[in-house]
Protein backbone atom coordinates (compact mmCIF):
# COMPACT_ATOMS: atom_id res chain seq x y z
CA UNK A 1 272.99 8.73 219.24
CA UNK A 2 271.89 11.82 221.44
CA UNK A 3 272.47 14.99 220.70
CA UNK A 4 273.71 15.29 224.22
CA UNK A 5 276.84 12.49 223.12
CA UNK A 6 277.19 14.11 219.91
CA UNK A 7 277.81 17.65 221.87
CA UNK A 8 280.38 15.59 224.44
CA UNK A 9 282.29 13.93 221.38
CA UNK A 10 281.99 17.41 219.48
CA UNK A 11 283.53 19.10 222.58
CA UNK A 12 286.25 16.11 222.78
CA UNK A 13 287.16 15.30 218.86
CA UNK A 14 287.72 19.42 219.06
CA UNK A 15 290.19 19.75 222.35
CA UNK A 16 292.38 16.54 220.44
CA UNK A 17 292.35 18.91 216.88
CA UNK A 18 293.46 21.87 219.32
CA UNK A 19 295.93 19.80 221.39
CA UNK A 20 297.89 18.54 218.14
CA UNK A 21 297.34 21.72 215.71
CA UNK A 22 300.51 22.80 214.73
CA UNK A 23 301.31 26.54 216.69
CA UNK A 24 303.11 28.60 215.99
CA UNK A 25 306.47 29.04 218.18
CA UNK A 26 305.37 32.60 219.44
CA UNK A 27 302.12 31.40 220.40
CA UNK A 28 303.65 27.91 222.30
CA UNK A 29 306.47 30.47 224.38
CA UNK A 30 303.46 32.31 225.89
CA UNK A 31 303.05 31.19 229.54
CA UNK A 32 299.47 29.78 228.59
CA UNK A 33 299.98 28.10 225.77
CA UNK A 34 303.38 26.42 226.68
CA UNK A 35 303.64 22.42 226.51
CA UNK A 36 302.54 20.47 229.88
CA UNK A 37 303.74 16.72 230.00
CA UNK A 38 301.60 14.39 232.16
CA UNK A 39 303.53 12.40 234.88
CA UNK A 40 303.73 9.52 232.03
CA UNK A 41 305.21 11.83 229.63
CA UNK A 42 302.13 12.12 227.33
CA UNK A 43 300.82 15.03 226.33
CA UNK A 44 298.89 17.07 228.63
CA UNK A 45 298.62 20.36 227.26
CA UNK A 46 299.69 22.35 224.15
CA UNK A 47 298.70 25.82 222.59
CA UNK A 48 295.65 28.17 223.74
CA UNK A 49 293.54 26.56 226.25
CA UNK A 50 290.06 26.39 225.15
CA UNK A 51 287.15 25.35 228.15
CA UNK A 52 284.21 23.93 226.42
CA UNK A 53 280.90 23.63 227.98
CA UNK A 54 277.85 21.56 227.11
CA UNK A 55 274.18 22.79 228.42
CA UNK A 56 271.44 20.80 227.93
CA UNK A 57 267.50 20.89 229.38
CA UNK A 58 264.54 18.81 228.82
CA UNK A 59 261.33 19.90 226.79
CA UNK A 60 259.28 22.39 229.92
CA UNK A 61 262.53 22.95 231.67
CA UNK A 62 263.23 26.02 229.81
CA UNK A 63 260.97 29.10 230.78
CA UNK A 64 261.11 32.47 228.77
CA UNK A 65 260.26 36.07 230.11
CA UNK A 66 261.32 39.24 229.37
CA UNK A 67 262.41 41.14 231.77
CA UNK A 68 261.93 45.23 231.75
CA UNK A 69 264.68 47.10 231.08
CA UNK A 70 266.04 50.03 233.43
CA UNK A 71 266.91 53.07 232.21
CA UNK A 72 269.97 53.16 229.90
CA UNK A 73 273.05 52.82 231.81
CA UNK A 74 275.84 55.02 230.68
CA UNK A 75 279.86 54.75 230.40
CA UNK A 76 281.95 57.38 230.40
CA UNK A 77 285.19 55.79 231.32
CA UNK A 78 288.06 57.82 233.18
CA UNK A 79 287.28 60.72 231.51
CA UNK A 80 284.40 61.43 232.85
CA UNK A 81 285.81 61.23 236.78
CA UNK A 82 286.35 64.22 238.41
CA UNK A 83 289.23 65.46 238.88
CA UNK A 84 290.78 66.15 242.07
């Protein structure tokens, strides 16, 4: 099996462990975590919502460089504004 199924059934066998964990109520009564039932009445979602992505490339289809770095950028948040 390739490692590119093994990531896919990684990703999957994970979202089922998430979908049937056992929350707790406080997390399940948040909007995104509540309980979505399919049009069949299966379950659809349940609990934190978790997007899982798989990124694969070929040997010579990943290049390298280093790019150079600018001069440090600095932060200084709100308080650093002016005030008007």
């Amino acid at each position: 099996m390739g490692l590119g199924v093994q990531a896919v059934l990684f990703s999957m066998e994970t979202q089922y462990r998430l979908l049937e964990s056992a929350w707790p109520r406080d997390v399940l009564k948040l909007p995104s975590c509540k309980e979505v039932l399919a049009g069949d009445g299966s379950l659809l979602f349940r609990g934190p919502r978790v997007r899982m992505g798989i990124h694969w490339a070929g040997e010579g289809m990943v290049a390298h460089r280093c790019e150079p770095c600018p001069a440090p950028r600095r932060h200084h948040g709100l308080s650093g504004l002016p005030r008007p």
